[in-house]
PDB file of N, CA and C in Angstrom:
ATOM      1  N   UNK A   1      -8.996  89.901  16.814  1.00  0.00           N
ATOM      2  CA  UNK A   1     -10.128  89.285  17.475  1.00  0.00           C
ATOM      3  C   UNK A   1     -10.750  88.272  16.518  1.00  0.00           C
ATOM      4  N   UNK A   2     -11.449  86.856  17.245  1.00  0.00           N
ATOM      5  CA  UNK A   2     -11.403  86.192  15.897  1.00  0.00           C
ATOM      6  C   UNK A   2     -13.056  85.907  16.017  1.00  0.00           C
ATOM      7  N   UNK A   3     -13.402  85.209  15.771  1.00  0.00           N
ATOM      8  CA  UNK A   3     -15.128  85.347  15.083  1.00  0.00           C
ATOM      9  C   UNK A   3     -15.948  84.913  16.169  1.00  0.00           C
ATOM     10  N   UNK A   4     -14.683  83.694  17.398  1.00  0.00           N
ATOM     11  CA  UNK A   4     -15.800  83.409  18.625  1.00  0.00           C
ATOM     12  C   UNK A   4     -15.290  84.576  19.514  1.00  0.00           C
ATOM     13  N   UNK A   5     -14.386  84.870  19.524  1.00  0.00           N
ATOM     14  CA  UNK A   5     -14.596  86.206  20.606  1.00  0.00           C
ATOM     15  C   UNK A   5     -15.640  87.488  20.072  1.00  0.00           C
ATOM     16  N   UNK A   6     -16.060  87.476  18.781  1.00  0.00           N
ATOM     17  CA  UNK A   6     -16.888  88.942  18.404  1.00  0.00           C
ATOM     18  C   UNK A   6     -18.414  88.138  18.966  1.00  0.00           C
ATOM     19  N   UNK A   7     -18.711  86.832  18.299  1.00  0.00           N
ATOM     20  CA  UNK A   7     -20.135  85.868  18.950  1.00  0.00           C
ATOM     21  C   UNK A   7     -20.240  86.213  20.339  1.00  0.00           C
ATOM     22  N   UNK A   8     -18.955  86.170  21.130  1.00  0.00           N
ATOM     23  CA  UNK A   8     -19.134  85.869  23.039  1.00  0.00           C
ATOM     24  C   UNK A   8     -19.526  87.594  23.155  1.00  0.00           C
ATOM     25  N   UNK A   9     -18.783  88.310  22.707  1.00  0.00           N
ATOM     26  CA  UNK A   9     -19.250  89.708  23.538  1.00  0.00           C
ATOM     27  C   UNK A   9     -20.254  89.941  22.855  1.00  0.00           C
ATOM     28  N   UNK A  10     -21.096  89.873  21.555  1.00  0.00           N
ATOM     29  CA  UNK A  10     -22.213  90.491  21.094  1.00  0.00           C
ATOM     30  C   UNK A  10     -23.063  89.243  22.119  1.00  0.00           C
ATOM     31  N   UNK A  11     -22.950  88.615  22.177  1.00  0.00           N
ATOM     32  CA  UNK A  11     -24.361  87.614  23.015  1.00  0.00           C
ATOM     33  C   UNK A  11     -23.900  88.575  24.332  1.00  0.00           C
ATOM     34  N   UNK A  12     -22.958  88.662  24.885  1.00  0.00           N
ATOM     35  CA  UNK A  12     -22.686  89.214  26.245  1.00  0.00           C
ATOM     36  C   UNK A  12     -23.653  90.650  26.548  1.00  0.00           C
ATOM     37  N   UNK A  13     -23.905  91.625  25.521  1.00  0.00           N
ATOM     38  CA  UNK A  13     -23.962  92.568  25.460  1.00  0.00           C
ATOM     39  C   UNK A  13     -25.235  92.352  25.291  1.00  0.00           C
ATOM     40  N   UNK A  14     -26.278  91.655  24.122  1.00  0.00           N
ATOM     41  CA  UNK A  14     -27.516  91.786  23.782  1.00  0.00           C
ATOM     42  C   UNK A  14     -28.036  91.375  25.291  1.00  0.00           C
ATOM     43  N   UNK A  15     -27.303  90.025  26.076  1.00  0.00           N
ATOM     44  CA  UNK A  15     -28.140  89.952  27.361  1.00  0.00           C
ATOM     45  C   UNK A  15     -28.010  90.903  28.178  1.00  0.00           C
ATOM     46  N   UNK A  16     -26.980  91.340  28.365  1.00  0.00           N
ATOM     47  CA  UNK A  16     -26.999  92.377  29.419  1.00  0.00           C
ATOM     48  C   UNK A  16     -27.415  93.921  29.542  1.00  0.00           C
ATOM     49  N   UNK A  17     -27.112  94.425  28.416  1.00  0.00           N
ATOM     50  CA  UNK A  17     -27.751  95.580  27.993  1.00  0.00           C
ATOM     51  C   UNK A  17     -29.740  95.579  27.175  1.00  0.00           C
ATOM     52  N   UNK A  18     -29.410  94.649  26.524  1.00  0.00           N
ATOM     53  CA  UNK A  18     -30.851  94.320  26.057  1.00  0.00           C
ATOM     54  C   UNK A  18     -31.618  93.515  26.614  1.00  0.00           C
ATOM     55  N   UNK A  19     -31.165  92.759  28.004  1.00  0.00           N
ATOM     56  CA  UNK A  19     -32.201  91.761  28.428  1.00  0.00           C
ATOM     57  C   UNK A  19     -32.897  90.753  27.621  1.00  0.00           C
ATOM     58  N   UNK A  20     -31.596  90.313  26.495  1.00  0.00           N
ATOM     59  CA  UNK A  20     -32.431  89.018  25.426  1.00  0.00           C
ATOM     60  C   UNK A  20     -32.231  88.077  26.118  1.00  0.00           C
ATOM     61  N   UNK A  21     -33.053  86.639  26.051  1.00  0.00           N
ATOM     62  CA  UNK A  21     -32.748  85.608  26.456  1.00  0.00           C
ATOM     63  C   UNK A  21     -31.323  85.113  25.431  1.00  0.00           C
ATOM     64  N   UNK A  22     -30.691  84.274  26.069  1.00  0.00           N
ATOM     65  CA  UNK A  22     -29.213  83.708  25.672  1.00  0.00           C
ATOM     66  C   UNK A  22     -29.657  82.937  24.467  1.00  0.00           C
ATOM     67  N   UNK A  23     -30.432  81.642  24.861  1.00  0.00           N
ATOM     68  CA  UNK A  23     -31.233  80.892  23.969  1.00  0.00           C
ATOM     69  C   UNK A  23     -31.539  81.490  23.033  1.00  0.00           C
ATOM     70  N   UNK A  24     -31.998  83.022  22.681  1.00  0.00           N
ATOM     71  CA  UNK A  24     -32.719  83.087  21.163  1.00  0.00           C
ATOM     72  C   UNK A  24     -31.697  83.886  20.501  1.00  0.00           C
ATOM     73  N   UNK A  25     -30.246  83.876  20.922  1.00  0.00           N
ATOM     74  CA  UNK A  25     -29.401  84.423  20.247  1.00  0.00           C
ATOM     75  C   UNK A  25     -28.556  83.401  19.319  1.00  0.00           C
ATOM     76  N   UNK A  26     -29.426  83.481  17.994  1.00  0.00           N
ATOM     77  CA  UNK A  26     -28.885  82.721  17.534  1.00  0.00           C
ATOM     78  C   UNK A  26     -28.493  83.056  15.903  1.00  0.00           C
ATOM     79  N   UNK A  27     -27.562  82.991  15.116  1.00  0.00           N
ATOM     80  CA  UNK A  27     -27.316  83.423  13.793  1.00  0.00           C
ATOM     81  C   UNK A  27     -28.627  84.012  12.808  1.00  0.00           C
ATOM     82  N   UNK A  28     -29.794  83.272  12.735  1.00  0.00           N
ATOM     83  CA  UNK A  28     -30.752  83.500  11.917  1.00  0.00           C
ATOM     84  C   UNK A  28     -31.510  84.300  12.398  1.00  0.00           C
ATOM     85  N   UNK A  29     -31.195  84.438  14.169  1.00  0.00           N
ATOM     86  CA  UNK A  29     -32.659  85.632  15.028  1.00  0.00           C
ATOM     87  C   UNK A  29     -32.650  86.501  14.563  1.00  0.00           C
ATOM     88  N   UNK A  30     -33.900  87.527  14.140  1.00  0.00           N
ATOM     89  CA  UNK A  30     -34.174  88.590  13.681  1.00  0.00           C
ATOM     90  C   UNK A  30     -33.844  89.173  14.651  1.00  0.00           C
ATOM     91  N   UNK A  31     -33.604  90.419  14.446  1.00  0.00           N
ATOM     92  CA  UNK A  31     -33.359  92.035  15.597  1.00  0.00           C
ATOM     93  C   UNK A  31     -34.529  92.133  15.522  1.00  0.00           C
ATOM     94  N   UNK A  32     -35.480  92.246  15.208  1.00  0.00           N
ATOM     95  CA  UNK A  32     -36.801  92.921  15.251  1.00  0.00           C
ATOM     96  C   UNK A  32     -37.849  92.154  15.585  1.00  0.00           C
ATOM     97  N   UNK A  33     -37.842  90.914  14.800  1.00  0.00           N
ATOM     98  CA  UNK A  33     -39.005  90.073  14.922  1.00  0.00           C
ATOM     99  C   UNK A  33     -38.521  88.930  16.365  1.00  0.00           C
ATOM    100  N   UNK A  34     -37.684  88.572  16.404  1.00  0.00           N
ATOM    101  CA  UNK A  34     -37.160  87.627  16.982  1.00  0.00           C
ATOM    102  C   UNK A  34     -36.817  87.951  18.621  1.00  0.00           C
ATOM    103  N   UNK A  35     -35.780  88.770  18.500  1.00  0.00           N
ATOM    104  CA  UNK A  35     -35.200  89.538  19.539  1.00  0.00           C
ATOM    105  C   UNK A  35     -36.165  90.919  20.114  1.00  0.00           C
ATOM    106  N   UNK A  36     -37.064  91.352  19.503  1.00  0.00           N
ATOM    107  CA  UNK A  36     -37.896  92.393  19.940  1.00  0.00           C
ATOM    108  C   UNK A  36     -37.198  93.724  20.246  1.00  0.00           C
ATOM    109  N   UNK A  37     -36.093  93.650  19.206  1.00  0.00           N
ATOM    110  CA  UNK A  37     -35.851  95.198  19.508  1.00  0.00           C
ATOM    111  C   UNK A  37     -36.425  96.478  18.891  1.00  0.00           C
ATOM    112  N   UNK A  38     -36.293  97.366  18.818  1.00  0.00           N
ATOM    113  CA  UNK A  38     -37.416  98.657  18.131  1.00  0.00           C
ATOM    114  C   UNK A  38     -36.291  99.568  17.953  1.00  0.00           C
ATOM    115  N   UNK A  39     -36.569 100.792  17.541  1.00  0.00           N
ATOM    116  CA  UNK A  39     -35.845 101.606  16.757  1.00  0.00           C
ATOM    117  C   UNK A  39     -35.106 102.201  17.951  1.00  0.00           C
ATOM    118  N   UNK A  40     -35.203 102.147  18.826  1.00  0.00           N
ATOM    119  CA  UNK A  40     -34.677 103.009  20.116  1.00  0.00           C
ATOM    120  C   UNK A  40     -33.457 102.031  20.602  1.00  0.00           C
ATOM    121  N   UNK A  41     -34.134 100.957  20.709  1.00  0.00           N
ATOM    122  CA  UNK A  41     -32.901  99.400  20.689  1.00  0.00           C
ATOM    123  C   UNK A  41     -31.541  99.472  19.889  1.00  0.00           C
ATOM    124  N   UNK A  42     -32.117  99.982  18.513  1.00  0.00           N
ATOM    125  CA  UNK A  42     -31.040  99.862  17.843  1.00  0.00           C
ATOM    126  C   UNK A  42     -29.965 101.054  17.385  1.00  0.00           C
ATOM    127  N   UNK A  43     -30.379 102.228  18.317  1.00  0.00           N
ATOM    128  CA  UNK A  43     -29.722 103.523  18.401  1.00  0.00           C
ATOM    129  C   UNK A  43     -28.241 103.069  19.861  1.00  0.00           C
ATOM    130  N   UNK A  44     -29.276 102.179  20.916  1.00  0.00           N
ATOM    131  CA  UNK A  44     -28.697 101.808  22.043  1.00  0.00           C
ATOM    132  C   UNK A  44     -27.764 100.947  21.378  1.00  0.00           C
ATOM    133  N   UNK A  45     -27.639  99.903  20.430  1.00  0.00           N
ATOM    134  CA  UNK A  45     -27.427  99.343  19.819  1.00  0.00           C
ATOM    135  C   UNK A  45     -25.606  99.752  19.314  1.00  0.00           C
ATOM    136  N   UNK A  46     -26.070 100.580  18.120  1.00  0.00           N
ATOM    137  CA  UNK A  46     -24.999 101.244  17.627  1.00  0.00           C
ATOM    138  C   UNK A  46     -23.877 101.959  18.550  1.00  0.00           C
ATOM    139  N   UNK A  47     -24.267 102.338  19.373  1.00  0.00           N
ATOM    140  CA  UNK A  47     -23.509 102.792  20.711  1.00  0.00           C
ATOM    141  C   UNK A  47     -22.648 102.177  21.533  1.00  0.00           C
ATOM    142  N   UNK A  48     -23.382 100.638  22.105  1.00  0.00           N
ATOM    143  CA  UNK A  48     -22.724  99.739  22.702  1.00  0.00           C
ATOM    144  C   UNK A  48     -21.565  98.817  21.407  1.00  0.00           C
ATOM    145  N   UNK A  49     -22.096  98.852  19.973  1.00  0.00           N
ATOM    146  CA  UNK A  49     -20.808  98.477  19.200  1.00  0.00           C
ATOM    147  C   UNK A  49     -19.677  99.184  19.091  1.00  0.00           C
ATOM    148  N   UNK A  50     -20.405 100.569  19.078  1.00  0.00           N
ATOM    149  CA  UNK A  50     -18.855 101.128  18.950  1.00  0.00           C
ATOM    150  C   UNK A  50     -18.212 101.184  19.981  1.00  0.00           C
ATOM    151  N   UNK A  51     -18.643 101.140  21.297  1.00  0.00           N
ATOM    152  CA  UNK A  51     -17.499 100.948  22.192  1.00  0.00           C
ATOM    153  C   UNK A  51     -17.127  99.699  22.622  1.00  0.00           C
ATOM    154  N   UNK A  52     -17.888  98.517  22.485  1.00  0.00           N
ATOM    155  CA  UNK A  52     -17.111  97.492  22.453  1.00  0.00           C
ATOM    156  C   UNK A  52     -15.838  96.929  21.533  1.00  0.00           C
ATOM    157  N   UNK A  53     -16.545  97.608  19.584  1.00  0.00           N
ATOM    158  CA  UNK A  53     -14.962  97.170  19.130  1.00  0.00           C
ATOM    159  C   UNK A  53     -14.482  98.786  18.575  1.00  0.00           C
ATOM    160  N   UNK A  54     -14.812  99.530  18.652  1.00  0.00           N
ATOM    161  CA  UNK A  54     -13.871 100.681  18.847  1.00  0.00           C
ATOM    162  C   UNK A  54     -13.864 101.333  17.423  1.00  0.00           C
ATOM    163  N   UNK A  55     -15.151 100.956  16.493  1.00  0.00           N
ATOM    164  CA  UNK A  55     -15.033 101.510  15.586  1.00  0.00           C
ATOM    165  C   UNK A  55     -16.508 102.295  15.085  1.00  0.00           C
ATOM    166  N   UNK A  56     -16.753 103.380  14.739  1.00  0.00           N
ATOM    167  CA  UNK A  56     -18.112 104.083  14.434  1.00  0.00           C
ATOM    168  C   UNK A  56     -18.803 103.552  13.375  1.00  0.00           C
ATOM    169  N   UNK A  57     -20.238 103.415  14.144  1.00  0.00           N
ATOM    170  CA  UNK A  57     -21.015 102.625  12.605  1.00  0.00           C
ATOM    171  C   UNK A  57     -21.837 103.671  11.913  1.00  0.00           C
ATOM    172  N   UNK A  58     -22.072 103.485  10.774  1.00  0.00           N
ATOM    173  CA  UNK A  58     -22.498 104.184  10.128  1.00  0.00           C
ATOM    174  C   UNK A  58     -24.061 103.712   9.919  1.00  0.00           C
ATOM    175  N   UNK A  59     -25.044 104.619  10.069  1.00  0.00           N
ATOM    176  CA  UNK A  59     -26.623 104.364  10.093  1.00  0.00           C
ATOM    177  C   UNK A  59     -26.987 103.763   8.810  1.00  0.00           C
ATOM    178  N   UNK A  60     -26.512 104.262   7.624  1.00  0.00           N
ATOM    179  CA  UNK A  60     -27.064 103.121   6.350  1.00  0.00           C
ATOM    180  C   UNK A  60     -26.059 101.348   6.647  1.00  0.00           C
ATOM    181  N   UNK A  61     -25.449 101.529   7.139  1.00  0.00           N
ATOM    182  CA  UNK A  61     -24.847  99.971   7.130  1.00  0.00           C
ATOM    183  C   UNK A  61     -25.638  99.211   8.028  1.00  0.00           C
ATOM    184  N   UNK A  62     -25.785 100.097   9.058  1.00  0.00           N
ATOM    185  CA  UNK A  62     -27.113  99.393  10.409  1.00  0.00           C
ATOM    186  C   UNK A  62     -28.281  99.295   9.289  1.00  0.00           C
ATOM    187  N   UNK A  63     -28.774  99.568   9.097  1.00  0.00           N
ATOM    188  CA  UNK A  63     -30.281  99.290   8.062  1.00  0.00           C
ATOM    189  C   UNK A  63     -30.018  98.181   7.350  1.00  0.00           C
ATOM    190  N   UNK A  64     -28.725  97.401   7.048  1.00  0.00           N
ATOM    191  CA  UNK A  64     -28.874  96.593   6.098  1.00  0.00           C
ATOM    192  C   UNK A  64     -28.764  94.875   7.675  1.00  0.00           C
ATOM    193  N   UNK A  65     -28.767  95.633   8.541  1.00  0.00           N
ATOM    194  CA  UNK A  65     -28.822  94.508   9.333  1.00  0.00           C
ATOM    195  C   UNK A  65     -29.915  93.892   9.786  1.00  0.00           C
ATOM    196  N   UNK A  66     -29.961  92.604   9.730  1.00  0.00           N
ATOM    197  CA  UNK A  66     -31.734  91.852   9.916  1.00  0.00           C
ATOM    198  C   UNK A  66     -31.481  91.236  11.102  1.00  0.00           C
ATOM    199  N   UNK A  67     -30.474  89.990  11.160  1.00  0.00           N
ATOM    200  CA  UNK A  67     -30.345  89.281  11.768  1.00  0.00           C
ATOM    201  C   UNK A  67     -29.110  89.080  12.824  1.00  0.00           C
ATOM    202  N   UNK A  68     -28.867  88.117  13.481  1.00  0.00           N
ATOM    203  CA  UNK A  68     -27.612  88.515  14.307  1.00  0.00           C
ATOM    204  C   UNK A  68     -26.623  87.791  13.235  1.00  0.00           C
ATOM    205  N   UNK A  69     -26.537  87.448  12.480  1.00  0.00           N
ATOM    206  CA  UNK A  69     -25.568  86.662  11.471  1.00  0.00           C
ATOM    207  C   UNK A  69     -24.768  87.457  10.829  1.00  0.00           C
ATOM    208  N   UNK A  70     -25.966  88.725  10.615  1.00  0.00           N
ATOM    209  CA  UNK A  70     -25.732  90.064   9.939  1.00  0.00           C
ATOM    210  C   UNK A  70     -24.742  90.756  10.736  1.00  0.00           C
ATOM    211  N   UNK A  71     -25.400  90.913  11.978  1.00  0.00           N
ATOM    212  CA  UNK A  71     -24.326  91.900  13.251  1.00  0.00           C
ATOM    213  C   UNK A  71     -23.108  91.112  13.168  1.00  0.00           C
ATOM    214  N   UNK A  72     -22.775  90.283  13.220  1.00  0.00           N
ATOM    215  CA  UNK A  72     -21.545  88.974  13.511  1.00  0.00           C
ATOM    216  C   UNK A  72     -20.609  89.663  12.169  1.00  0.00           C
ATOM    217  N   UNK A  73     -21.121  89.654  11.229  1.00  0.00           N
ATOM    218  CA  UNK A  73     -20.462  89.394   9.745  1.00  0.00           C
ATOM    219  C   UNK A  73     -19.939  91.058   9.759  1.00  0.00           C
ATOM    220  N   UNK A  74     -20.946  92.058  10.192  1.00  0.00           N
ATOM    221  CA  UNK A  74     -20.593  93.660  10.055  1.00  0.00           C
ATOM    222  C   UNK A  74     -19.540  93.831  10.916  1.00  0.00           C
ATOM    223  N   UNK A  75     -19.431  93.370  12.031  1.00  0.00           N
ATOM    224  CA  UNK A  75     -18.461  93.107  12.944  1.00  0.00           C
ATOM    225  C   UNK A  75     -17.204  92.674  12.455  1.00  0.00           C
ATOM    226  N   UNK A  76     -17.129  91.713  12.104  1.00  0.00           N
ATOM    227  CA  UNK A  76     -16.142  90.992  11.656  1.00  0.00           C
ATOM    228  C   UNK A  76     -15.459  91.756  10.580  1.00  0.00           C
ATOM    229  N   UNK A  77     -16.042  91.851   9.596  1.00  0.00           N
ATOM    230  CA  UNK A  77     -15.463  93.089   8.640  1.00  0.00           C
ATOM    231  C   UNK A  77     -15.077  94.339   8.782  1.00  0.00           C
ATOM    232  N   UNK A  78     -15.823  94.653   9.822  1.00  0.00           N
ATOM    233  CA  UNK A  78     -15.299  96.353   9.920  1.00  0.00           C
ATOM    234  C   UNK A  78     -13.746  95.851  10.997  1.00  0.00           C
ATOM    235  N   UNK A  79     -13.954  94.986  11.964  1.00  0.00           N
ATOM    236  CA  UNK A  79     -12.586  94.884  12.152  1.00  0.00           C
ATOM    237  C   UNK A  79     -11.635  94.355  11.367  1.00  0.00           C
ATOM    238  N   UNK A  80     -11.689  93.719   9.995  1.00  0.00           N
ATOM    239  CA  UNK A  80     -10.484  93.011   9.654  1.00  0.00           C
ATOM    240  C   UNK A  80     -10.278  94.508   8.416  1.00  0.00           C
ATOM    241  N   UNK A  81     -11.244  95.027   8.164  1.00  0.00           N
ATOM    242  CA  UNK A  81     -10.711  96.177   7.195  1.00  0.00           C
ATOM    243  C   UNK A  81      -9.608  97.179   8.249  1.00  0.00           C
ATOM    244  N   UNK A  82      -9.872  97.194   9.883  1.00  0.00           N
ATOM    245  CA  UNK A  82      -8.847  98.032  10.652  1.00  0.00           C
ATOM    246  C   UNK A  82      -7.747  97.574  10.391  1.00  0.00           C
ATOM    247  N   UNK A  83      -7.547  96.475  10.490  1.00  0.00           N
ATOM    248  CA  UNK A  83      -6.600  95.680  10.564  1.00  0.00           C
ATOM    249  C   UNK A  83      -5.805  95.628   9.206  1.00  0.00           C
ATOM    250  N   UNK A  84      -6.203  95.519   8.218  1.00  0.00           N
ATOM    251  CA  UNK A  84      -5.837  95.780   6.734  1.00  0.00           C
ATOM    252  C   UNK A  84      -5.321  97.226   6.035  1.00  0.00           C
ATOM    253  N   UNK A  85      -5.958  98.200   6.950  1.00  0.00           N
ATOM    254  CA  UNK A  85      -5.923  99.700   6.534  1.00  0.00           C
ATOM    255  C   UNK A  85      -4.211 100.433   6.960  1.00  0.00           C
TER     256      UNK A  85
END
């Protein structure tokens, strides 16, 4: 999967499951400040990643996420380490 297909389904998912506007999904948007999600968001959150790319996240790696640049990049890595392993 390559970096615009992980961008298309995480925007796919924050609108549809999170009701973000499309527009404020953008690399630098905060999860919190930006996007208005809260701690309950980001439980829903962790859930809808792992079944979109099929791999379990771990709660200290979510904490180090701010922004969607962040989600994009955690994404991206946890799949190319599958792929490598």
């Amino acid at each position: 999967m390559d970096q615009q297909e992980i961008i298309s389904r995480i925007t796919d998912f924050m609108v549809e499951d999170f009701e973000v506007d499309a527009d404020a999904i953008k690399p630098e948007a905060d999860l919190k400040e930006t996007l208005d999600l809260d701690s309950l968001d980001y439980i829903d959150l962790v859930v809808v990643i792992e079944q979109n790319f099929g791999f379990k996240v771990k709660p200290e790696d979510f904490q180090q996420m701010h922004t969607i640049q962040d989600l994009y990049d955690y994404v991206s890595n946890r799949l190319q380490a599958q792929i490598n392993a």
